[in-house]
Protein backbone atom coordinates (compact mmCIF):
# COMPACT_ATOMS: atom_id res chain seq x y z
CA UNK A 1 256.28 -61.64 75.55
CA UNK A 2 252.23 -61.27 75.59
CA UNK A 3 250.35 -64.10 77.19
CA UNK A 4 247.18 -64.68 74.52
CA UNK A 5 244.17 -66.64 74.47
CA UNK A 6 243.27 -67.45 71.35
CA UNK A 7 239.88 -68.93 70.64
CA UNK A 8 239.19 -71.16 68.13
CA UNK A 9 242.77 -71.96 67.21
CA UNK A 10 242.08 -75.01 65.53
CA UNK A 11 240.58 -73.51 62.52
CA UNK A 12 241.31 -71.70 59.34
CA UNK A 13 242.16 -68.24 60.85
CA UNK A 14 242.55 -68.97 65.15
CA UNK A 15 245.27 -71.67 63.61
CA UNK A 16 247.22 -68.61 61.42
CA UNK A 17 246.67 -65.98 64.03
CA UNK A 18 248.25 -68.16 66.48
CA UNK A 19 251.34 -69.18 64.49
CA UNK A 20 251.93 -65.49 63.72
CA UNK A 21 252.13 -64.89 67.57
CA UNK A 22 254.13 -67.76 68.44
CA UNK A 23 256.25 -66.28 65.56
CA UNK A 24 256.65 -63.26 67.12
CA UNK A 25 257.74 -64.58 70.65
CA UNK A 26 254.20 -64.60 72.28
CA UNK A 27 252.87 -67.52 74.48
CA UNK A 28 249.62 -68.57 73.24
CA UNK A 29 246.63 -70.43 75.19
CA UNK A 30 244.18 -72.20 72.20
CA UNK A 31 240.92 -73.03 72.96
CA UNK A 32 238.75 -74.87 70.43
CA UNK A 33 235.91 -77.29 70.86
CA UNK A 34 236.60 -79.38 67.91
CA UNK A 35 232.73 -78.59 66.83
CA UNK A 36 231.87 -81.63 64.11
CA UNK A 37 230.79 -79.08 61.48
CA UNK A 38 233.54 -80.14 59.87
CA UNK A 39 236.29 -83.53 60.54
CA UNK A 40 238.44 -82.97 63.36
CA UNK A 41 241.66 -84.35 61.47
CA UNK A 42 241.33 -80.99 59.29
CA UNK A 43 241.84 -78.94 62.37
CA UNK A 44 244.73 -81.32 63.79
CA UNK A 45 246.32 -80.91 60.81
CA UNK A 46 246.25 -77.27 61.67
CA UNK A 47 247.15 -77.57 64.96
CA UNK A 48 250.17 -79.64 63.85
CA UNK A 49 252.97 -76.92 63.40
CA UNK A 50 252.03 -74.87 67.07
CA UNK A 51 252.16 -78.27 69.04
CA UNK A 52 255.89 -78.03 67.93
CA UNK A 53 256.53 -74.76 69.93
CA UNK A 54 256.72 -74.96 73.84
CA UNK A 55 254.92 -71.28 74.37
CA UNK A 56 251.89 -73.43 72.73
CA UNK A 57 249.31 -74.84 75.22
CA UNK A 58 246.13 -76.71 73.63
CA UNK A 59 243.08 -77.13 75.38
CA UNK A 60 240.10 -78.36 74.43
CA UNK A 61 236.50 -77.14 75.90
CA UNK A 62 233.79 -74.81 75.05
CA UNK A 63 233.87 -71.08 75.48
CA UNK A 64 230.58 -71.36 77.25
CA UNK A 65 231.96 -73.13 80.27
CA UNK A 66 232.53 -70.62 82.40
CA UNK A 67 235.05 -72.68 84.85
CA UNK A 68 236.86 -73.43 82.31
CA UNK A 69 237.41 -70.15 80.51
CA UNK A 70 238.00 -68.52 83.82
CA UNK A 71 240.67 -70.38 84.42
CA UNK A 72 242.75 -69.70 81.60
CA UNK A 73 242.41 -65.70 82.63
CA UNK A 74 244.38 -63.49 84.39
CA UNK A 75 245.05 -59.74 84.25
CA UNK A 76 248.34 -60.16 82.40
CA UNK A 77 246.60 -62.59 79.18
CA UNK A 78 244.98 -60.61 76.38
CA UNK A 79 242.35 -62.72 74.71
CA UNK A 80 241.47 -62.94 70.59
CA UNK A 81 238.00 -64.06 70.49
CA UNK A 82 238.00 -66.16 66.83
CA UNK A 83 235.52 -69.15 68.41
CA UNK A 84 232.24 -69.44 66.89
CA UNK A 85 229.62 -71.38 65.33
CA UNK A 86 229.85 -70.21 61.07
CA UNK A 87 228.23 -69.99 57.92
CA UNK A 88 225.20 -67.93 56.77
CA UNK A 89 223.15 -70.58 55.32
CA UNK A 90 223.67 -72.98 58.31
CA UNK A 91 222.79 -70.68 60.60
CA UNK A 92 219.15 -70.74 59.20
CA UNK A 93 219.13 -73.84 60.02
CA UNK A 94 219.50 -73.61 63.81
CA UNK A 95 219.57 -70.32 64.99
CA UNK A 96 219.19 -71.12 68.48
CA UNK A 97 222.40 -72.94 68.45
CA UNK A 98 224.44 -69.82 66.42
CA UNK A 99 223.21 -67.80 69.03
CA UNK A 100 224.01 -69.58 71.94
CA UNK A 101 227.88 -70.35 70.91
CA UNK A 102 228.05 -67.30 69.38
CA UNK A 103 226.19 -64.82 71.81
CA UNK A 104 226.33 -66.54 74.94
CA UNK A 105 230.10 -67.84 74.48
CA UNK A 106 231.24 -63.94 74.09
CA UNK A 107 229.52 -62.80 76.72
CA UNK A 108 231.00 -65.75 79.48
CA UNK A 109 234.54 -64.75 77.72
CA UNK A 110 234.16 -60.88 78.23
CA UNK A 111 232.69 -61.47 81.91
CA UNK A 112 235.88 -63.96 82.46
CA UNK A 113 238.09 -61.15 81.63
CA UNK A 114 236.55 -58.58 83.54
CA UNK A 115 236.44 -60.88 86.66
CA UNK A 116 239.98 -61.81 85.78
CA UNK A 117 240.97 -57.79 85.75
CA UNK A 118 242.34 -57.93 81.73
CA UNK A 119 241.83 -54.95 79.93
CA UNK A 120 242.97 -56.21 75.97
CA UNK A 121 240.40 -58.11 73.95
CA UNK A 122 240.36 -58.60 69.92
CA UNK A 123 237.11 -59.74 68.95
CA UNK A 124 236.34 -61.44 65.05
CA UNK A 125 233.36 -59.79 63.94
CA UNK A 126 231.97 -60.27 60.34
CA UNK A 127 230.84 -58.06 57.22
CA UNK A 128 228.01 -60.31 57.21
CA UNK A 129 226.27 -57.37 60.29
CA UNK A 130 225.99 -54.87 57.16
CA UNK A 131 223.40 -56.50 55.39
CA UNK A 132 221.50 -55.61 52.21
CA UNK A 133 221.32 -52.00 52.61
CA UNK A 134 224.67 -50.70 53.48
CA UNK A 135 226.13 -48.29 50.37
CA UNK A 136 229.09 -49.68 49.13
CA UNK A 137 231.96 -49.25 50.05
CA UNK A 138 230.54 -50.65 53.60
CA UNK A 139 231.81 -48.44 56.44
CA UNK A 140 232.02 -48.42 60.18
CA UNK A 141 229.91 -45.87 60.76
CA UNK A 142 226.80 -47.69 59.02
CA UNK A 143 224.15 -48.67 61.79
CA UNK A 144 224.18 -51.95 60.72
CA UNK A 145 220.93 -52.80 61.92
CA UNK A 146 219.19 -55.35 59.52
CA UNK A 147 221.15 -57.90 59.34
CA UNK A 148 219.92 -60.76 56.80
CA UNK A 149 221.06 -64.44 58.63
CA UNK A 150 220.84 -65.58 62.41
CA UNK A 151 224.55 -65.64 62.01
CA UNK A 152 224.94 -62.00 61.11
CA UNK A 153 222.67 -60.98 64.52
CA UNK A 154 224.67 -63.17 66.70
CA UNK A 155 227.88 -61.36 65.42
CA UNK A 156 226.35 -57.60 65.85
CA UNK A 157 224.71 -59.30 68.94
CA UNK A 158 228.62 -59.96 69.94
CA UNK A 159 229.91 -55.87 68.63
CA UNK A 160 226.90 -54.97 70.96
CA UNK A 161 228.11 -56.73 74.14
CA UNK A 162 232.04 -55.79 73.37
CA UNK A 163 230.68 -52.35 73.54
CA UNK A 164 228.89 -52.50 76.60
CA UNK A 165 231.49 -53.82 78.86
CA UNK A 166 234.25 -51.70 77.25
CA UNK A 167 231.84 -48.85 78.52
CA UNK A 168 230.91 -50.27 81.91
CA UNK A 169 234.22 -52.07 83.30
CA UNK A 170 237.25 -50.32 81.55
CA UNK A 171 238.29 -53.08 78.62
CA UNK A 172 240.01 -51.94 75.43
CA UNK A 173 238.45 -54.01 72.59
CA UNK A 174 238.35 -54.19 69.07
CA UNK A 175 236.57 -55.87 66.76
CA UNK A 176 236.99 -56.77 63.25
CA UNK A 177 234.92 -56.96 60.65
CA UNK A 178 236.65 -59.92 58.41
CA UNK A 179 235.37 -59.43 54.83
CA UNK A 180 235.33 -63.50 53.24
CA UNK A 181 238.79 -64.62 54.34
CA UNK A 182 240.79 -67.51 52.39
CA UNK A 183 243.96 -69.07 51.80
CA UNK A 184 245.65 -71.81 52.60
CA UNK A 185 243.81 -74.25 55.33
CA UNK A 186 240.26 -72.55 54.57
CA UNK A 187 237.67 -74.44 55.76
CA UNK A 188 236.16 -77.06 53.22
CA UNK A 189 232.96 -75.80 53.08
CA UNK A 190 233.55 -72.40 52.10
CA UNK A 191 232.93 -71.28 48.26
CA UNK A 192 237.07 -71.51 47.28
CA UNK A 193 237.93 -74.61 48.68
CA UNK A 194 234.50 -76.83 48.13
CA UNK A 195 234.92 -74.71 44.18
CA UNK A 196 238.83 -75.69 44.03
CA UNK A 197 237.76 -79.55 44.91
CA UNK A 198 235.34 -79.74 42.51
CA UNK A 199 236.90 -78.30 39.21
CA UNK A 200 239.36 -80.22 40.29
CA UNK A 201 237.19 -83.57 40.83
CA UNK A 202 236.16 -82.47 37.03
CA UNK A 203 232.18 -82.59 39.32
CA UNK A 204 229.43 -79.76 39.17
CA UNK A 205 229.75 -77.20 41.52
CA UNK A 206 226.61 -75.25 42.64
CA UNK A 207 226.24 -71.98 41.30
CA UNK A 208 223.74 -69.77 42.91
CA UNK A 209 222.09 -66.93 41.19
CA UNK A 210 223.24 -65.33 37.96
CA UNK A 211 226.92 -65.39 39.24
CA UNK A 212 226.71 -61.32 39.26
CA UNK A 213 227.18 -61.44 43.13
CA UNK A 214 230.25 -59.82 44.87
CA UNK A 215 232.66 -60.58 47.17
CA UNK A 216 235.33 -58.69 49.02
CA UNK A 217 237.53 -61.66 49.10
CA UNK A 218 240.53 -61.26 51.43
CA UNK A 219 243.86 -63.56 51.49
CA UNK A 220 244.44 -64.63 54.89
CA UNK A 221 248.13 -63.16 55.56
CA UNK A 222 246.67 -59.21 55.63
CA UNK A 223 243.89 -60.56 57.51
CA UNK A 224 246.50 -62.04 60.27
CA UNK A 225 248.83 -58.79 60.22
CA UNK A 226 245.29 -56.55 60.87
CA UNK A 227 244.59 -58.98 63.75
CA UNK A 228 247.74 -59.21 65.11
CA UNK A 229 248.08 -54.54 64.78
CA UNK A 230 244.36 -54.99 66.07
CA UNK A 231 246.29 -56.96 69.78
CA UNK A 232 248.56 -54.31 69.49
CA UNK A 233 246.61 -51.66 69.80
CA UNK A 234 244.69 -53.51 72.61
CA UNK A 235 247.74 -52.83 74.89
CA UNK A 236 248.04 -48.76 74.25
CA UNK A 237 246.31 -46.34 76.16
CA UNK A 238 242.88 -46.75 77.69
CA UNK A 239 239.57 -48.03 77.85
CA UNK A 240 238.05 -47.69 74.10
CA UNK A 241 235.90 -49.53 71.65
CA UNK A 242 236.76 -49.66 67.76
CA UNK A 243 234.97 -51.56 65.00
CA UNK A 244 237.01 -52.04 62.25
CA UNK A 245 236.87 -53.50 58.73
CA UNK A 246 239.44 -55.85 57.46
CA UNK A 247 239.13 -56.52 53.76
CA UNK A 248 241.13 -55.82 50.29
CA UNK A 249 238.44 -53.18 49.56
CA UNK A 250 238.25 -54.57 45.88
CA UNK A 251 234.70 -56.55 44.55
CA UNK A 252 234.90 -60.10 42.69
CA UNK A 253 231.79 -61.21 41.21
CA UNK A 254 230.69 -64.93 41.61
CA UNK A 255 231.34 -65.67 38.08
CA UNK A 256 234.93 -63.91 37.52
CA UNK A 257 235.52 -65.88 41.13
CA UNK A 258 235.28 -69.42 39.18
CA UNK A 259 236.82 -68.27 36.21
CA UNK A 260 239.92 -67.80 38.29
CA UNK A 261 239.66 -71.21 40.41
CA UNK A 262 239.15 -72.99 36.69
CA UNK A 263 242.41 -70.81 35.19
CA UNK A 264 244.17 -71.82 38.03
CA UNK A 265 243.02 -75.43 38.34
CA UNK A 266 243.71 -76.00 34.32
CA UNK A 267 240.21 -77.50 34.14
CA UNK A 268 236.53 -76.13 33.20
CA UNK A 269 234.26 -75.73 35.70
CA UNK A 270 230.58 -77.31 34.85
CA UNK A 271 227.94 -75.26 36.97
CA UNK A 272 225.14 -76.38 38.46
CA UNK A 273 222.51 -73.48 38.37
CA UNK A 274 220.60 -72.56 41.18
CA UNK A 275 218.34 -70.07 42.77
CA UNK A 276 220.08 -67.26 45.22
CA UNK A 277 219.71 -68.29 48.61
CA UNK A 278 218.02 -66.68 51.36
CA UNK A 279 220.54 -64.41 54.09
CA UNK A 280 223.12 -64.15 51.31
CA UNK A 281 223.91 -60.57 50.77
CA UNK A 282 224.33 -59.01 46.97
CA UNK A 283 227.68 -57.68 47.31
CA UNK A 284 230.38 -56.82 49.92
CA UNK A 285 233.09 -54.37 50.07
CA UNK A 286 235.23 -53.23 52.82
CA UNK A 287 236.30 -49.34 53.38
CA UNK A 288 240.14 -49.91 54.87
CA UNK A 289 240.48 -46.33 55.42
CA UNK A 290 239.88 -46.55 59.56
CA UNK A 291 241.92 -49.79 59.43
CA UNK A 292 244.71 -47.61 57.76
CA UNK A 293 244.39 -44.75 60.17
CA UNK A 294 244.83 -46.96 63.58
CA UNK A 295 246.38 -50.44 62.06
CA UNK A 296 248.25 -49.37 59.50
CA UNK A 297 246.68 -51.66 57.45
CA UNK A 298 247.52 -52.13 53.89
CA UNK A 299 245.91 -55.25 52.15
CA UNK A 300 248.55 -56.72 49.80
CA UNK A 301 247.21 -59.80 47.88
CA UNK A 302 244.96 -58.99 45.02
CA UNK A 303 242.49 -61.66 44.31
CA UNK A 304 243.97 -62.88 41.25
CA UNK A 305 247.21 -63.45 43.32
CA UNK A 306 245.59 -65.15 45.91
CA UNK A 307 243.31 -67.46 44.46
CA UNK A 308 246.78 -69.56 42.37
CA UNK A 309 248.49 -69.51 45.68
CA UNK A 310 245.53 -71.40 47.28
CA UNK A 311 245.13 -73.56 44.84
CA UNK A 312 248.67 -74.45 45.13
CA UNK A 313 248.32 -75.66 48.79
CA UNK A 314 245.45 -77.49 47.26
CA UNK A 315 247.46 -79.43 45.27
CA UNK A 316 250.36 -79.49 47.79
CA UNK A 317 247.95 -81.01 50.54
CA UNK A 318 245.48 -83.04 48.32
CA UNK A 319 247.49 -84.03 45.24
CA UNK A 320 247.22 -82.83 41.70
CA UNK A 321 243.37 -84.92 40.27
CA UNK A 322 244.09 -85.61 36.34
């Protein structure tokens, strides 16, 4: 049994990551500040089947406090770092805030660990750090060095500081490069859900650009099994840093995106047009081939699999709208 830390285990992928190691026989620590960017009863309802399991432990704080987070350290607990402030377009908004959760809260974590003498940490990067200018498909080995959004900085800000103390002080640490995760429990302001609602709601939904935007839109189950390979490989042989995609390496454009919500909903969607939005890249797409090579990571759910299956829990957890 692996002790693990899990931060941000409230939400849409800290609360799936952590049931898949509690699954597995692991004892998991979640931290999560129940930040207001969204009502805390959606995260207690995610918290609601790992309270059931006694190798659960909740607490709730902020990874910043450095007290706190030292506390919950010791040299045999291996931490997955999923805390942070999200979203492109509210990061423009206050950058100063996305970079002081999101900057400053990785760096008190990896100090904590290297005080506390533990080698294995997982950190959840974005695709967002490629930018505009990365040739598709986007791999590792791009510099990555103009991001577009405050949000994308603070998350190459984070690869940056992984790197440095997995050079200076000995950690093994990987971080992952999620390419637009969703499934079941996604948060409500992301495009699926907030799209699901309102075809469903029979309401507008905003439309930005000429819909010929792409996404590399990855179902949250093969984004679990990379993170859960990704702890794995944590705990095998020495020091190391790896940046690592984890996407279905497939493109959906904005457009062929809402035609599946609506197909799957049984209603039309009614767009409301507007302009593209500044830090919002043109298209996404992940290269798996590293993942493959040291995961063994094999995305399973196509798109136009996953998008039914969410709107299913939709239904399940909201009721069916007529």
């Amino acid at each position: 049994m692996t002790r693990v830390l899990v931060t941000g285990a409230a939400g849409f992928i800290g609360s799936h990551v952590a049931g898949a190691l509690l699954a597995r026989g692991d004892a998991v620590i979640g931290l999560d500040n129940f930040d207001p960017f969204y009502p805390r009863a959606v995260k207690e309802a995610n918290l609601a089947t790992l309270r059931a399991s006694p190798r659960f432990r909740l607490v709730e704080g902020d990874i910043r406090d450095r007290e706190l987070v030292a506390g919950l350290l010791d040299a045999d607990t291996a931490v997955v770092h999923l805390a942070a402030r999200a979203g492109v377009r509210p990061s423009l908004e206050d950058p100063a805030g996305y970079a002081s959760v999101n900057i400053e809260g990785t760096a008190t974590l990896l100090e904590a660990s290297r005080r506390a003498g533990l080698r294995r940490f997982v950190f959840g990067s974005s695709s967002s750090v490629y930018g505009d200018t990365a040739p598709v498909p986007f791999s590792e080995d791009w510099p990555a060095l103009l991001p577009i959004s405050p949000y994308a900085a603070t998350k190459r800000a984070g690869e940056l500081l992984c790197a440095t103390f997995a050079q200076l002080y000995g950690l093994r640490i990987m971080a992952l490069r999620f390419f637009t995760v969703y499934g079941p429990r996604q948060r409500p302001d992301l495009a699926i859900h907030k799209f699901t609602r309102l075809v469903a709601e029979g309401r507008p939904l905003p439309f930005y650009g000429d819909g010929a935007s792409e996404r590399d839109y990855t179902y949250i189950d093969d984004i679990v099994g990379g993170v859960t390979a990704a702890l794995d490989w944590t705990g095998a042989g020495g020091p190391a840093l790896e940046i690592v995609n984890l996407g279905e390496s497939r493109t959906t454009s904005l457009s062929a995106l809402v035609d599946l919500i609506a197909r799957a909903v049984g209603k039309e969607a009614r767009l409301e047009r507007l302009p593209e939005q500044p830090g919002d890249v043109r298209r996404t797409c992940a290269d798996v081939r590293k993942a493959g090579r040291l995961l063994g990571y094999r995305p399973t759910t196509r798109v136009e699999d996953g998008i039914p299956r969410f709107v299913r829990w939709f239904e399940e957890a909201h009721g069916r709208q007529h």
